[in-house]
C-alpha atoms as a PDB file:
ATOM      1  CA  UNK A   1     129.357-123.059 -83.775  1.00  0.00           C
ATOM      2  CA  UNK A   2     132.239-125.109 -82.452  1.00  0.00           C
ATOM      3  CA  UNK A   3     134.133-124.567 -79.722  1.00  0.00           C
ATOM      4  CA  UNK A   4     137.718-124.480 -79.552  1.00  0.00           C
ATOM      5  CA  UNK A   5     138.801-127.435 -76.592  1.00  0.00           C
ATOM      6  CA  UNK A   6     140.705-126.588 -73.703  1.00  0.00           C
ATOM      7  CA  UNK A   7     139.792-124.895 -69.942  1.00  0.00           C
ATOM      8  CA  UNK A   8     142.304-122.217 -70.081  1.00  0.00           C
ATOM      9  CA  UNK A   9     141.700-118.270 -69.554  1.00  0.00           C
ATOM     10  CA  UNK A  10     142.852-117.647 -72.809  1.00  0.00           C
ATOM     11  CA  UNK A  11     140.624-120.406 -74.790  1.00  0.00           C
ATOM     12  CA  UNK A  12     137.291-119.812 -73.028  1.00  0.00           C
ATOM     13  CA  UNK A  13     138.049-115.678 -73.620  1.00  0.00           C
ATOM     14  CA  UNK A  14     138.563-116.606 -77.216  1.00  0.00           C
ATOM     15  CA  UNK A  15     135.344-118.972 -77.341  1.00  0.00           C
ATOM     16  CA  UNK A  16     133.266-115.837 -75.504  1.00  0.00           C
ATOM     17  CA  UNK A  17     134.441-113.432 -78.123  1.00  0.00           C
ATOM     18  CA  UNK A  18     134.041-115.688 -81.531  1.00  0.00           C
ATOM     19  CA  UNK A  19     130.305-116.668 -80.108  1.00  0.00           C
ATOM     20  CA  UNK A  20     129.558-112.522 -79.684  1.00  0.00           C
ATOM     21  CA  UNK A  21     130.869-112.043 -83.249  1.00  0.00           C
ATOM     22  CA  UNK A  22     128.262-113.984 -84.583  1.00  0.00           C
ATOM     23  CA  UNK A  23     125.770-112.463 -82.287  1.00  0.00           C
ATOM     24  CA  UNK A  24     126.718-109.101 -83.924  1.00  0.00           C
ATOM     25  CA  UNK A  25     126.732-110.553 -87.092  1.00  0.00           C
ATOM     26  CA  UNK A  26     123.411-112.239 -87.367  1.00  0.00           C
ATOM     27  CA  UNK A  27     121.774-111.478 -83.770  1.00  0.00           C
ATOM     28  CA  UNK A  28     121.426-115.238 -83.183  1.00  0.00           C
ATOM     29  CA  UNK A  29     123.370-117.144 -80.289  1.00  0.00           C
ATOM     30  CA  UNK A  30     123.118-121.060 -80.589  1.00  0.00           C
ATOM     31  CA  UNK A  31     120.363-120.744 -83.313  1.00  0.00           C
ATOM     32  CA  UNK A  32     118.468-118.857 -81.070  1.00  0.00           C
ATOM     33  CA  UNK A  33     117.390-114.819 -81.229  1.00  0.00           C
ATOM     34  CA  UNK A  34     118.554-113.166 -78.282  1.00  0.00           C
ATOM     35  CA  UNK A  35     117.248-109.686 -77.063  1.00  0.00           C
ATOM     36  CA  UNK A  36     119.922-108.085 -76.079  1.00  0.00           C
ATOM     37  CA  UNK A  37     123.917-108.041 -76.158  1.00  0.00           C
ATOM     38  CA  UNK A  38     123.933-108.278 -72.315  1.00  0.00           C
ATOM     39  CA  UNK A  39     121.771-111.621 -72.543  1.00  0.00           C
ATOM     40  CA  UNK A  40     123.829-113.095 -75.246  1.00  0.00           C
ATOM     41  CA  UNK A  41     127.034-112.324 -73.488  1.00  0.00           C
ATOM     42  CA  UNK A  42     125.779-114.830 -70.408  1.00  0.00           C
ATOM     43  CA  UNK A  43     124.758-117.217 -73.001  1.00  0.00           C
ATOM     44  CA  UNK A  44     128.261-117.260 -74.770  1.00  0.00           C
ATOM     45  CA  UNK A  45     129.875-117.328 -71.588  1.00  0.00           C
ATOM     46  CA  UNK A  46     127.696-119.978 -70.349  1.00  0.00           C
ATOM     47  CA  UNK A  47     128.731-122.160 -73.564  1.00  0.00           C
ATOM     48  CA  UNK A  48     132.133-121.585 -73.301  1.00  0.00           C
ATOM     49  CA  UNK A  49     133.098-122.462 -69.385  1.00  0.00           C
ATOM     50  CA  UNK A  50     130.472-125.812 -70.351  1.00  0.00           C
ATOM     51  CA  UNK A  51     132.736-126.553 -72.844  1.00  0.00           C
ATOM     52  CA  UNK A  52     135.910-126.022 -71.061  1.00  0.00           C
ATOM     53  CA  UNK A  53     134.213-128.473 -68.112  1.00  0.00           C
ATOM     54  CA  UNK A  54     133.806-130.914 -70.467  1.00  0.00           C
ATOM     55  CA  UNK A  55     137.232-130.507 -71.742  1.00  0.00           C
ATOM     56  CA  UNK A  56     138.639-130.750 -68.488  1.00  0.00           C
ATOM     57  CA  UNK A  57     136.647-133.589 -67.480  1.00  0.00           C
ATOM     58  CA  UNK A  58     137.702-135.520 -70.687  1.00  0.00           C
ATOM     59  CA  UNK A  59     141.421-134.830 -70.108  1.00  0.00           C
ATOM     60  CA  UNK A  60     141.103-135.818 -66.253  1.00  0.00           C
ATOM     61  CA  UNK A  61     139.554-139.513 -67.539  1.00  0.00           C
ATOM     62  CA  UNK A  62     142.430-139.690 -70.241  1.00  0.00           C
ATOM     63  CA  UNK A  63     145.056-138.891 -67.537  1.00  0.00           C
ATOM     64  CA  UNK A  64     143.125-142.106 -65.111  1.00  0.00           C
ATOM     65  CA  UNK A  65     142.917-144.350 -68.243  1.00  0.00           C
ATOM     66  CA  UNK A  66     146.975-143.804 -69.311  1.00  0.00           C
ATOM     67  CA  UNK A  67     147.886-144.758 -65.349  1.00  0.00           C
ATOM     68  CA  UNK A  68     146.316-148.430 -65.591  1.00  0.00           C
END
């Protein structure tokens, strides 16, 4: 499932609700079968803020490597 990039409210919202459509859909997360909506909710939102970490991160080196 990819992510979309990006650490704003709006992107990691979107990447929380696209992961919980597939949970509905197929009642996976990540490959995985998940008990219950409430766990796969954490799960999704556990994805998405990684994601938008990384994102940030990446952007933050970019930012360092343009200066030199």
């Amino acid at each position: 499932m990819p992510l979309k990039a990006g650490n704003s409210k709006a992107t990691i919202s979107t990447n929380i609700e696209h992961c919980m459509s597939i949970y509905k859909k197929t009642g996976k997360v990540s490959g995985n079968h998940v008990a219950n909506e409430k766990k796969a909710r954490k799960i999704c939102a556990a994805m998405a803020y990684s994601s938008a970490k990384k994102s940030a991160t990446n952007k933050s080196l970019l930012d360092k490597l343009k200066e030199k």
